[in-house]
Protein backbone atom coordinates (compact mmCIF):
# COMPACT_ATOMS: atom_id res chain seq x y z
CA UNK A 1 -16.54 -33.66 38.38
CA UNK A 2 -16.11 -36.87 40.12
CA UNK A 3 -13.57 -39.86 38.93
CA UNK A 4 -15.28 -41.83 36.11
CA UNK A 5 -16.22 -45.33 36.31
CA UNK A 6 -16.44 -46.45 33.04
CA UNK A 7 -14.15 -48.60 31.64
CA UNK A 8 -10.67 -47.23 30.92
CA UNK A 9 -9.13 -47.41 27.02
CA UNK A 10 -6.12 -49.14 26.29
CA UNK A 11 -4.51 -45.97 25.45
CA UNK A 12 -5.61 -44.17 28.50
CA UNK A 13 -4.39 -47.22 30.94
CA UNK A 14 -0.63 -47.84 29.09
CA UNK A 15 -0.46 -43.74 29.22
CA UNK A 16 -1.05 -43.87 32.79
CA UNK A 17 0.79 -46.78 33.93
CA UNK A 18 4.31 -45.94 31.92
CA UNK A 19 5.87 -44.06 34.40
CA UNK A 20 6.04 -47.43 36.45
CA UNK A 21 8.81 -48.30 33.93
CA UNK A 22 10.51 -44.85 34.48
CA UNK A 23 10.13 -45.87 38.39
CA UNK A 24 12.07 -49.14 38.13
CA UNK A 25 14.84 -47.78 36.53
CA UNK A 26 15.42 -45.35 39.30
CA UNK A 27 15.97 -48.05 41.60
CA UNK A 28 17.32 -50.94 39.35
CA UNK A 29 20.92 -50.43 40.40
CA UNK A 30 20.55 -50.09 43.73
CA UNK A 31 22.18 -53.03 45.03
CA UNK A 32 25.04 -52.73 42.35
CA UNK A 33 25.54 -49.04 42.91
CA UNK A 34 28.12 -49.42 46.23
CA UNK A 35 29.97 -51.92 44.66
CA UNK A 36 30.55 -50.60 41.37
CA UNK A 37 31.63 -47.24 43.17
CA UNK A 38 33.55 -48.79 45.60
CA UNK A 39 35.85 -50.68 43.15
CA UNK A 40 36.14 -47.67 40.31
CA UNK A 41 36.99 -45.25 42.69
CA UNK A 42 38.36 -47.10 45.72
CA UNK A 43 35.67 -45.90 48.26
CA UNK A 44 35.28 -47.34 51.52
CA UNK A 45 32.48 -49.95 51.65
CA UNK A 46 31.72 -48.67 55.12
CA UNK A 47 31.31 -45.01 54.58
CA UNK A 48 28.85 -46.01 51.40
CA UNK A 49 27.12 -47.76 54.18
CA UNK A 50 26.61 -44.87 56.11
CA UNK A 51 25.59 -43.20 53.06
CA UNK A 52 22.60 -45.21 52.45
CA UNK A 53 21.94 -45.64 56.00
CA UNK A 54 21.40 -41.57 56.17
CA UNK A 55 19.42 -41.81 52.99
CA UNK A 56 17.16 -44.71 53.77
CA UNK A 57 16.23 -42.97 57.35
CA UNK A 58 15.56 -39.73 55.82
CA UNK A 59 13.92 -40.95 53.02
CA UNK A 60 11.23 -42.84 55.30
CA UNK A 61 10.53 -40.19 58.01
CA UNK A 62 9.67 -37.81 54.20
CA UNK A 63 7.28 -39.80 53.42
CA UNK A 64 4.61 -38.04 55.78
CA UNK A 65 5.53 -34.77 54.43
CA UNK A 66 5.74 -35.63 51.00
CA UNK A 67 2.09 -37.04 51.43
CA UNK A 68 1.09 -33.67 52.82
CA UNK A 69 2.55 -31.80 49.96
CA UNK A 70 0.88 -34.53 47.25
CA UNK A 71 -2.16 -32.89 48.42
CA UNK A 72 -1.24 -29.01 49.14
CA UNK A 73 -0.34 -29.13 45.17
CA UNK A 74 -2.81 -31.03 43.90
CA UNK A 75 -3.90 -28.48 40.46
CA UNK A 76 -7.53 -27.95 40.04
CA UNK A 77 -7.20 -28.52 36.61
CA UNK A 78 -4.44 -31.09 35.99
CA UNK A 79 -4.89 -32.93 39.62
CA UNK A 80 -1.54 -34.68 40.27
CA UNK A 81 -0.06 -34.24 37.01
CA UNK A 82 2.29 -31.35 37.49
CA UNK A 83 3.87 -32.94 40.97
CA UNK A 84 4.62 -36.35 39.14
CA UNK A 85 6.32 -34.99 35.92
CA UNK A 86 8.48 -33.20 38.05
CA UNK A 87 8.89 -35.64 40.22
CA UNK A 88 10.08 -38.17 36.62
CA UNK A 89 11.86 -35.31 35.36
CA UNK A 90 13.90 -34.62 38.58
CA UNK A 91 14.80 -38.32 38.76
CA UNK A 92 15.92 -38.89 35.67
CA UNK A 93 18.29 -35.97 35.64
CA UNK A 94 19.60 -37.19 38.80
CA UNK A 95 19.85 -40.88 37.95
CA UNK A 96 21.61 -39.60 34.54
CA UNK A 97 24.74 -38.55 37.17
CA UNK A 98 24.58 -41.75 39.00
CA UNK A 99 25.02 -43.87 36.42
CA UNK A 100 27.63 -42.08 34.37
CA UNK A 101 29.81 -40.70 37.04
CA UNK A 102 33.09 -38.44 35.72
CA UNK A 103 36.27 -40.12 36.11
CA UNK A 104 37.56 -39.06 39.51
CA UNK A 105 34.34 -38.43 41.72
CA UNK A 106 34.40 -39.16 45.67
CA UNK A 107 31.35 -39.70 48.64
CA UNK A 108 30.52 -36.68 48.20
CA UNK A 109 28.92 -36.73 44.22
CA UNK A 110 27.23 -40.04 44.87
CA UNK A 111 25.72 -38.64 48.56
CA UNK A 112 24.05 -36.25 46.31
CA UNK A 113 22.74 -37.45 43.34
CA UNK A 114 22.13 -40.72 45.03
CA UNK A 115 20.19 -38.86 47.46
CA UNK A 116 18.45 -36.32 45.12
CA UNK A 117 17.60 -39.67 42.79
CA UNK A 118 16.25 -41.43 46.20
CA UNK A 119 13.66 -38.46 47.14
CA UNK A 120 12.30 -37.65 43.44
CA UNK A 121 11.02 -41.41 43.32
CA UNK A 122 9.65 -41.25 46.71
CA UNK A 123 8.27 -37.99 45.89
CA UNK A 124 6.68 -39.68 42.25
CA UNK A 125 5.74 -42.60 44.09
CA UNK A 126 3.38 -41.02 46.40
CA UNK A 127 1.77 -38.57 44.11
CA UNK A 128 1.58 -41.25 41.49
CA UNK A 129 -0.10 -43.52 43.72
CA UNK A 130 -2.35 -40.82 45.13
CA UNK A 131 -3.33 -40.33 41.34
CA UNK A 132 -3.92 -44.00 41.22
CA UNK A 133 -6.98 -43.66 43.19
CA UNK A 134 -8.37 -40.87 41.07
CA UNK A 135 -8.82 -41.16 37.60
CA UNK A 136 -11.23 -44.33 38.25
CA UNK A 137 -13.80 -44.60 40.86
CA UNK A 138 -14.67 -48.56 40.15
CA UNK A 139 -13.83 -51.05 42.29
CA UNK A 140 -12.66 -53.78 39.62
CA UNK A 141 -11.22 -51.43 37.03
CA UNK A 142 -8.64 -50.02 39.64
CA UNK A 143 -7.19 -53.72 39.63
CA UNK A 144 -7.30 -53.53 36.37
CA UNK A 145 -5.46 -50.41 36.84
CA UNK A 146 -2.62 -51.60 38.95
CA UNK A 147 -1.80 -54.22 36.90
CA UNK A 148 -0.84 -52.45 33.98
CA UNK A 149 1.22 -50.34 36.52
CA UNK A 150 2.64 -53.69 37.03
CA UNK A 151 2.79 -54.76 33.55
CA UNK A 152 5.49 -51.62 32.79
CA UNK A 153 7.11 -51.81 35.98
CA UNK A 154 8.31 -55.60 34.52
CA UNK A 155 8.68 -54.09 31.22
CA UNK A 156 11.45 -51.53 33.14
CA UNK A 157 12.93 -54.56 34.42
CA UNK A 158 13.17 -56.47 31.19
CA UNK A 159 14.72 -53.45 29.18
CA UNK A 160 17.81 -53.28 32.22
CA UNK A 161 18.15 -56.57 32.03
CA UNK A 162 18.98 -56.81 28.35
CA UNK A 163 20.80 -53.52 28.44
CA UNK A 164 24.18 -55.62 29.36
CA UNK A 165 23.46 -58.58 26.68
CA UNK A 166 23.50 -55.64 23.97
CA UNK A 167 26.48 -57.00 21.07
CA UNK A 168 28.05 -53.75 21.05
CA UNK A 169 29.23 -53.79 24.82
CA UNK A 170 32.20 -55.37 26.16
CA UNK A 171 30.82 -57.34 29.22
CA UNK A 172 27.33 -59.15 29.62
CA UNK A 173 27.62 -58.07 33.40
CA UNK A 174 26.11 -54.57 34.91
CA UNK A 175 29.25 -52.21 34.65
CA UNK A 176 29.49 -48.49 34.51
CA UNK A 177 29.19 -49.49 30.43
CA UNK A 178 25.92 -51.01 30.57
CA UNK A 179 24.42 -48.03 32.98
CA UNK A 180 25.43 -45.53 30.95
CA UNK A 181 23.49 -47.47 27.87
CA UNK A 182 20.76 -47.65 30.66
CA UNK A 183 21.07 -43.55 31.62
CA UNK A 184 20.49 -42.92 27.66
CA UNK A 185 17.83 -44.95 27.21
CA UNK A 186 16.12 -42.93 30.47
CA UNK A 187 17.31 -39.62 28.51
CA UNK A 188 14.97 -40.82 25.35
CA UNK A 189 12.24 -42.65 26.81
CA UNK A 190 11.40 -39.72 30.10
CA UNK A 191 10.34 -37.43 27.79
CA UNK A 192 7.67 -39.75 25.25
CA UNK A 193 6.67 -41.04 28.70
CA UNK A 194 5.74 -37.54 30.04
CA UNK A 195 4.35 -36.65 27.33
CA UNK A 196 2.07 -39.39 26.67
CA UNK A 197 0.85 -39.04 30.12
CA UNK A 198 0.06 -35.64 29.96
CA UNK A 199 -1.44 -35.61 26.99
CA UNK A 200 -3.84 -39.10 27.27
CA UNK A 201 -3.76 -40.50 31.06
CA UNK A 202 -7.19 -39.42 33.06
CA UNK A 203 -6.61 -36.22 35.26
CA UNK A 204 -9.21 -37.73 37.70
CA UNK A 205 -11.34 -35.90 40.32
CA UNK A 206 -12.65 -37.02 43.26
CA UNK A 207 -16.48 -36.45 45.09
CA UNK A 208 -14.68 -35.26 47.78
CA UNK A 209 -12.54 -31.99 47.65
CA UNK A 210 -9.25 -32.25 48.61
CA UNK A 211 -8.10 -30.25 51.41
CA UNK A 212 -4.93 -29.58 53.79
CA UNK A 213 -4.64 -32.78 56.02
CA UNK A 214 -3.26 -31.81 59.70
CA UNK A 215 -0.81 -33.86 61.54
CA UNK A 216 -3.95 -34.46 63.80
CA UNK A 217 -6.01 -35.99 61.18
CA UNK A 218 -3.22 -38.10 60.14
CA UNK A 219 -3.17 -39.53 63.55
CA UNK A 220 -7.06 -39.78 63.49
CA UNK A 221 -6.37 -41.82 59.73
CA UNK A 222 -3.92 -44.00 61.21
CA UNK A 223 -5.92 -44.80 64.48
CA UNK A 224 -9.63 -44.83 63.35
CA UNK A 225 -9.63 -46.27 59.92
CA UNK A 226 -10.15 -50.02 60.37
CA UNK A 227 -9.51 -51.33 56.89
CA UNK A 228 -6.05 -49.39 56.66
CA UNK A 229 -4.75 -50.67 59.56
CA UNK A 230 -6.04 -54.22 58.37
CA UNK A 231 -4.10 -53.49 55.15
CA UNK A 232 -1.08 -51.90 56.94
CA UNK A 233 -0.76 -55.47 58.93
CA UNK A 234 -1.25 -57.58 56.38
CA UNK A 235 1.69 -55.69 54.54
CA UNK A 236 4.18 -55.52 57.60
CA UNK A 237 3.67 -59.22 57.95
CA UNK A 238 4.08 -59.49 54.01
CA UNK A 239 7.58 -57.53 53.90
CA UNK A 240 8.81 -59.25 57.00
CA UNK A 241 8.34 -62.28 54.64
CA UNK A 242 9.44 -61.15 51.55
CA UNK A 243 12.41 -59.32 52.97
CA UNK A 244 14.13 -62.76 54.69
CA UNK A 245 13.16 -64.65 51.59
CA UNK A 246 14.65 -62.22 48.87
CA UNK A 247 17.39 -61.14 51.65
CA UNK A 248 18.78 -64.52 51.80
CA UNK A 249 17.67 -66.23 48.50
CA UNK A 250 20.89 -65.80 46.41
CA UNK A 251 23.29 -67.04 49.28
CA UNK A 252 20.94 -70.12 49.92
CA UNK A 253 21.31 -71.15 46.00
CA UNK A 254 24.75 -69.81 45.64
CA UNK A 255 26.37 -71.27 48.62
CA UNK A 256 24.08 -73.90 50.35
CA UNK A 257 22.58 -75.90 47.61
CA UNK A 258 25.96 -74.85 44.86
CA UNK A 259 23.46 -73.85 41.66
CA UNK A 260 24.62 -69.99 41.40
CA UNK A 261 24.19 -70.77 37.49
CA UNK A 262 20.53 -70.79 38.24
CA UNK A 263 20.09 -67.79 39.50
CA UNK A 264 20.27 -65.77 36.07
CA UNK A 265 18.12 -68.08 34.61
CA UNK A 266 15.90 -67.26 37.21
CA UNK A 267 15.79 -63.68 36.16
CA UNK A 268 15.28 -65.22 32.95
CA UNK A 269 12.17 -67.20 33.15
CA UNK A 270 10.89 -65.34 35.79
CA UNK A 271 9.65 -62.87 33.78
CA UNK A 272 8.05 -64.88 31.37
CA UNK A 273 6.61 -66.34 34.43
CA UNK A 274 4.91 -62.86 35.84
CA UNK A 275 3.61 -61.58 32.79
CA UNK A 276 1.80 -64.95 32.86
CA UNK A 277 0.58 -64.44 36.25
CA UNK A 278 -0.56 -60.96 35.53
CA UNK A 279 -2.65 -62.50 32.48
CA UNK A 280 -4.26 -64.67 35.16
CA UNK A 281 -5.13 -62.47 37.17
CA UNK A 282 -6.58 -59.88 35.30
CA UNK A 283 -9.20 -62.90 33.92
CA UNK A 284 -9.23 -64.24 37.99
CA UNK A 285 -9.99 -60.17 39.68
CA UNK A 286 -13.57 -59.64 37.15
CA UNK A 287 -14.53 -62.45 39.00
CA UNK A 288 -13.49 -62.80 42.58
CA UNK A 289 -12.90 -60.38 45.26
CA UNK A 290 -9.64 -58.30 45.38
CA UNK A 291 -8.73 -59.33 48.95
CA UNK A 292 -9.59 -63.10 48.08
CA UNK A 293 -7.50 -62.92 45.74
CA UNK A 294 -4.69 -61.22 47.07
CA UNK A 295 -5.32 -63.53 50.02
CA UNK A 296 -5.41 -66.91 48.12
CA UNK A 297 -2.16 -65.53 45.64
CA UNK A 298 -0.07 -65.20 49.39
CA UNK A 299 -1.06 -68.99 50.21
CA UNK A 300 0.15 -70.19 47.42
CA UNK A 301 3.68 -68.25 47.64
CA UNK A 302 3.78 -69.91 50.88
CA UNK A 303 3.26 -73.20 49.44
CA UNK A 304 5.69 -72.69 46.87
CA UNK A 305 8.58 -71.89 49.52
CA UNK A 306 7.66 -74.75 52.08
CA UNK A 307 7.99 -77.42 49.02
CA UNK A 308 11.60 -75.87 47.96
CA UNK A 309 12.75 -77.13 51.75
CA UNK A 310 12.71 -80.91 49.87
CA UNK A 311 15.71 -79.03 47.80
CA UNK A 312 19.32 -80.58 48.62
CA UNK A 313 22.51 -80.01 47.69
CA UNK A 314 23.90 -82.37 44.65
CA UNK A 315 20.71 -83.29 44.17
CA UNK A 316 19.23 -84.40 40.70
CA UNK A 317 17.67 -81.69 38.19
CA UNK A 318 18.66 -79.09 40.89
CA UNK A 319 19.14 -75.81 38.88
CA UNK A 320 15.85 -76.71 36.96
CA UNK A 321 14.00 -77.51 39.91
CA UNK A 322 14.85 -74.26 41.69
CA UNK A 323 14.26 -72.26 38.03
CA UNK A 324 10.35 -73.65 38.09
CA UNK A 325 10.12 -72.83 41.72
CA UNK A 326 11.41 -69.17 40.99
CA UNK A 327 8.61 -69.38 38.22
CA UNK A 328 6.03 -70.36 40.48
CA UNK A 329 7.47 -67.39 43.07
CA UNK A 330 7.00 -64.88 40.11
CA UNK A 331 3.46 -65.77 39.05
CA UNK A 332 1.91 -66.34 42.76
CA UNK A 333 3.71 -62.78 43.73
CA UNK A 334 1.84 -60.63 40.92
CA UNK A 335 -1.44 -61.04 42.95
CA UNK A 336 0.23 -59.61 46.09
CA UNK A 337 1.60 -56.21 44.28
CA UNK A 338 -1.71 -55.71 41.93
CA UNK A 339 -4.28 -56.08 44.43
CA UNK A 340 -2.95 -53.52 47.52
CA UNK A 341 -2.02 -50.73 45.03
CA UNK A 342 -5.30 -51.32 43.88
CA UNK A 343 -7.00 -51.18 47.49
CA UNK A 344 -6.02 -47.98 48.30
CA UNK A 345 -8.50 -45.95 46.30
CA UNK A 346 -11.17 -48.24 48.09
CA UNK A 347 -9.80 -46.53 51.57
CA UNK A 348 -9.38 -43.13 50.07
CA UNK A 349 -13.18 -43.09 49.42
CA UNK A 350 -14.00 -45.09 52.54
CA UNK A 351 -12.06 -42.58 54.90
CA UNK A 352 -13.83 -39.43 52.57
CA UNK A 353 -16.94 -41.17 53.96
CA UNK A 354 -15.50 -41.33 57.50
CA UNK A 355 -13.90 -38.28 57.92
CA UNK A 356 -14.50 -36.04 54.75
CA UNK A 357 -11.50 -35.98 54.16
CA UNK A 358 -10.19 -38.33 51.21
CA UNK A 359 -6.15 -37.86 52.16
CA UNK A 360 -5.31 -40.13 49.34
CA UNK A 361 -1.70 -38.56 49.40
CA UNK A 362 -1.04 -39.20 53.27
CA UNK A 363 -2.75 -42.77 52.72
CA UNK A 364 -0.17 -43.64 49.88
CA UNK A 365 2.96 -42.00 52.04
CA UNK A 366 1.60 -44.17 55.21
CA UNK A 367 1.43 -47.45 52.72
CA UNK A 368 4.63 -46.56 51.28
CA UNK A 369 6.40 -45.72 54.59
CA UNK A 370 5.49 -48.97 56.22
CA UNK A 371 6.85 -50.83 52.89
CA UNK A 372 10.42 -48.91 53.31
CA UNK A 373 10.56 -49.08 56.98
CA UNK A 374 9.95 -52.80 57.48
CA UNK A 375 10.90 -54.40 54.45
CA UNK A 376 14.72 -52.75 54.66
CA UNK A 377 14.70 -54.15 58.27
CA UNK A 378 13.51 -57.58 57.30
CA UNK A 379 16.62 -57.57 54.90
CA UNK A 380 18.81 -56.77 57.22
CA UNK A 381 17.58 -58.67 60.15
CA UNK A 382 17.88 -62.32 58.26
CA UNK A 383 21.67 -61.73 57.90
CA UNK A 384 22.04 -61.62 61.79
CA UNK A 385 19.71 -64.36 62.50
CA UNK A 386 20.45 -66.86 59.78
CA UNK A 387 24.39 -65.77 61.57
CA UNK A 388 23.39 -67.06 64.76
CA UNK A 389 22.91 -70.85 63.07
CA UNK A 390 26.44 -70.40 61.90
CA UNK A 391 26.29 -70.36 58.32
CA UNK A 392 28.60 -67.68 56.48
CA UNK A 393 28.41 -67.47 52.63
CA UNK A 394 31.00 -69.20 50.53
CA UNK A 395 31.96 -72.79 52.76
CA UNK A 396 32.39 -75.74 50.62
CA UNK A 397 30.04 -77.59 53.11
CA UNK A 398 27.13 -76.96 55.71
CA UNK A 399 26.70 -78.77 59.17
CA UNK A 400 22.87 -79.69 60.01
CA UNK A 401 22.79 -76.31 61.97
CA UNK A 402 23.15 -74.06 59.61
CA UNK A 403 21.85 -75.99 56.82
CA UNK A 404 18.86 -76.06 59.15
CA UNK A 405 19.21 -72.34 59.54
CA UNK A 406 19.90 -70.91 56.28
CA UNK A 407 16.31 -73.06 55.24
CA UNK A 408 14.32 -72.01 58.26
CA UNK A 409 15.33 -68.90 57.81
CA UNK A 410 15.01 -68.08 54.33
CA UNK A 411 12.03 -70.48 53.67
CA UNK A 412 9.89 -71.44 56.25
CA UNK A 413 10.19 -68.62 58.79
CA UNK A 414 8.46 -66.25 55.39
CA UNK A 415 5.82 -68.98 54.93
CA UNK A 416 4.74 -67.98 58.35
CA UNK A 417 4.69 -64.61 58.01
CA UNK A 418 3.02 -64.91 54.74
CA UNK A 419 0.24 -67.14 55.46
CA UNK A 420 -0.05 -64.75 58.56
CA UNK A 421 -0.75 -61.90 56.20
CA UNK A 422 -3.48 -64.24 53.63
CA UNK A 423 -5.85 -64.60 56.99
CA UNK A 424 -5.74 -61.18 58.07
CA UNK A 425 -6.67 -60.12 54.35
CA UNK A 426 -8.93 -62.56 53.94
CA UNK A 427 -10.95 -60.47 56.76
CA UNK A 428 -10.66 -57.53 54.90
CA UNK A 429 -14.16 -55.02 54.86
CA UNK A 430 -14.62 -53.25 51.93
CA UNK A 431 -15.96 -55.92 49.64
CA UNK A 432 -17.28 -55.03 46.07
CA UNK A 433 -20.60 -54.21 47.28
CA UNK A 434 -19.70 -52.14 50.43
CA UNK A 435 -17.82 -49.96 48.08
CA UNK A 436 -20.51 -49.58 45.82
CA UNK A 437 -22.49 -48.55 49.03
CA UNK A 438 -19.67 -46.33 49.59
CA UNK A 439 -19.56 -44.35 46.47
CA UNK A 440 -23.37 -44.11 46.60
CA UNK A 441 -23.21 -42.49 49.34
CA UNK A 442 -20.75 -39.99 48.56
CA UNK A 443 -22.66 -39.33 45.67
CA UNK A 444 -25.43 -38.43 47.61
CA UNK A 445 -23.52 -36.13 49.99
CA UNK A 446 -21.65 -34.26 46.90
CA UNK A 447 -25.96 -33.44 45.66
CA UNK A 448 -26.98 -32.47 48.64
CA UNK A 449 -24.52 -30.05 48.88
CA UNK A 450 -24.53 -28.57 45.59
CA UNK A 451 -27.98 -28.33 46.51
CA UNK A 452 -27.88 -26.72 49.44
CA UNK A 453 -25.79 -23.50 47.63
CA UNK A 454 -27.38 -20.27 47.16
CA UNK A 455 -28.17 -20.02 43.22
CA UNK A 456 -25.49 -18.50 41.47
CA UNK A 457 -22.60 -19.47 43.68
């Protein structure tokens, strides 16, 4: 049976895409997670480092193998079913014991579940993604696909954000209080989410069976397949962007231009903001080309963070200024997360033509493994430079060095990168009619070799 492309139900699509909530709350705490451990139970901010360090690595150099294994265990009748309810089930256990620690716990406990929470989304992430490019086969429906992915991922975000507004707790800050509101709302939800995708999301099949992938065709997918590495460069350049910009964002309002009371209004408004740009570009993808689009949405992210260098401290209207620009940020960014989940189906089936081999799973751990690797580094790597300009959080004024530095750094030097990544995507092959041509063909090769079996086999 081969992956349908006829239009997907409501009910089928929000079945599928719920987990994406489940998948945000996973990770929602991660940047508050070291400090709230380090000040409850006096742990060293260093060894947590080390912690996640360990983690991080090991989680990236997984991802080949847990692409391998999305495949291995792929059911003939369920297809990637079974691996991502474990995979939800697994992670909400151990998120469950990172959010509501015991009283005395040490580095130890939060290695572990930390750890064990960290590899069950990386392991659901790659066989949910690998699902992704199954249960449709058309080339405009699987953006329509991603974007309800999208749409619950921001619903996830929404529900942790007003977990610590709630009347009955006694801070409107993320504490220990508010996560272990946020572990029971996993410990209700995991289980209607599981079962509504079981029950109603599309199995999916492919018209290409999937087989063991060697580490030699891996190589031969990484180094033959044109339009992935096209995609893999366009999202390296993309994360070196995004991680300066969202690496250095809060200490550029906070301590260069003085508007820290902007930045939860950001969080605010800016999801109002990306539901609106998801609406958009659900009406904007039936119409245009995915990699247009996605090309076109980067430009105008880039335009949006050159104009916010006319920002200055003690300016006038500052917090609302930077609250529209975050707005802006929010809607322009929905078109660069819809439209490369959505792409790699389209490579799936163009490497099945290629190769024969369809290594969805591998494709999804490569994607995913070049989003860890370089987007953690990007992070990291605009705290040193934007250092060697001088600036250090928290002054009461800036020379024009650093001033100079934390805006090149944190503005302009992404707008490079990202317009960077809208060319090379603009390039991209696999247009809506090649992958029509594509599936055709497939099509064809699946008959002729049902044809070619001796009757009765």
């Amino acid at each position: 049976m081969a992956p349908t492309s006829r239009l997907l139900t409501v009910r089928e699509m929000a079945a599928f895409a719920a987990p994406s909530a489940l998948l945000f709350l996973f990770r929602a705490a991660a940047y508050v997670i070291p400090a709230l451990y380090a000040q409850r139970f006096t742990l060293d901010l260093a060894d947590i480092a080390g912690i996640l360090f360990v983690m991080r690595t090991v989680e990236v150099l997984l991802q080949i193998p847990i692409g391998l294994v999305s495949d291995a265990t792929r059911h003939t009748r369920y297809g990637r079913k079974p691996l991502v309810m474990l995979g939800l089930a697994l992670g909400s256990v151990a998120t469950w014991f990172v959010y509501v620690p015991p009283d005395d716990v040490g580095l130890v406990y939060l290695g572990i579940w930390l750890s064990l929470a960290t590899l069950a989304g990386s392991l659901t992430e790659v066989a949910y993604g690998a699902w992704a490019t199954e249960i449709t086969s058309d080339y405009r429906e699987r953006a329509r696909c991603a974007s309800y992915q999208t749409w619950a991922s921001i619903a996830g975000k929404e529900m942790y954000a007003l977990v610590p507004l709630l009347w009955f707790l006694s801070s409107n800050r993320i504490t220990f209080e508010s996560l272990q509101v946020t572990a029971w709302i996993l410990a209700v939800v995991t289980p209607v989410v599981l079962l509504c995708a079981w029950r109603w999301a599309p199995t999916g099949d492919t018209l290409v069976p999937i087989d063991r992938v060697s580490l030699r065709q891996m190589l031969d997918l990484a180094l033959r397949n044109g339009p992935l590495q096209r995609v893999l460069v366009v999202l390296i350049l993309w994360e070196l962007g995004t991680g300066f910009l969202f690496g250095l964002d809060f200490m550029r309002i906070d301590s260069y231009l003085k508007a820290g009371e902007a930045v939860p209004l950001q969080s605010l408004f800016g999801v109002w903001a990306a539901m609106a740009g998801l609406a958009a570009l659900q009406w904007v993808l039936k119409r245009h080309e995915k990699h247009h689009v996605w090309a076109v949405s980067m430009c105008c992210l880039a335009g949006v963070l050159l104009a916010q260098l006319a920002l200055a401290p003690g300016m006038t209207h500052l917090v609302p200024l930077i609250v529209g620009a975050w707005m802006l940020v929010a809607a322009t960014v929905a078109g660069s997360l819809v439209v490369p989940m959505s792409l790699v189906g389209d490579l799936a089936d163009y490497e099945a033509l290629r190769s024969g081999q369809r290594a969805a799973g591998p494709m999804v751990a490569i994607t995913q493994m070049t989003l860890k690797l370089f987007g953690g580094g990007a992070a990291a790597a605009a705290l040193w430079v934007v250092s060697l300009f001088g600036f250090k959080p928290g002054q009461d004024s800036y020379d024009a060095t650093a001033a100079f530095g934390i805006q090149f750094v944190c503005l302009a030097l992404p707008a490079v990168f990202i317009i960077a990544a809208s060319l090379v995507a603009w390039r991209y092959p696999i247009t809506a009619r090649r992958h029509q041509a594509i599936v055709r063909s497939l099509e064809r090769r699946s008959r002729s070799k049902l044809e070619a079996q001796p009757i009765g086999v």
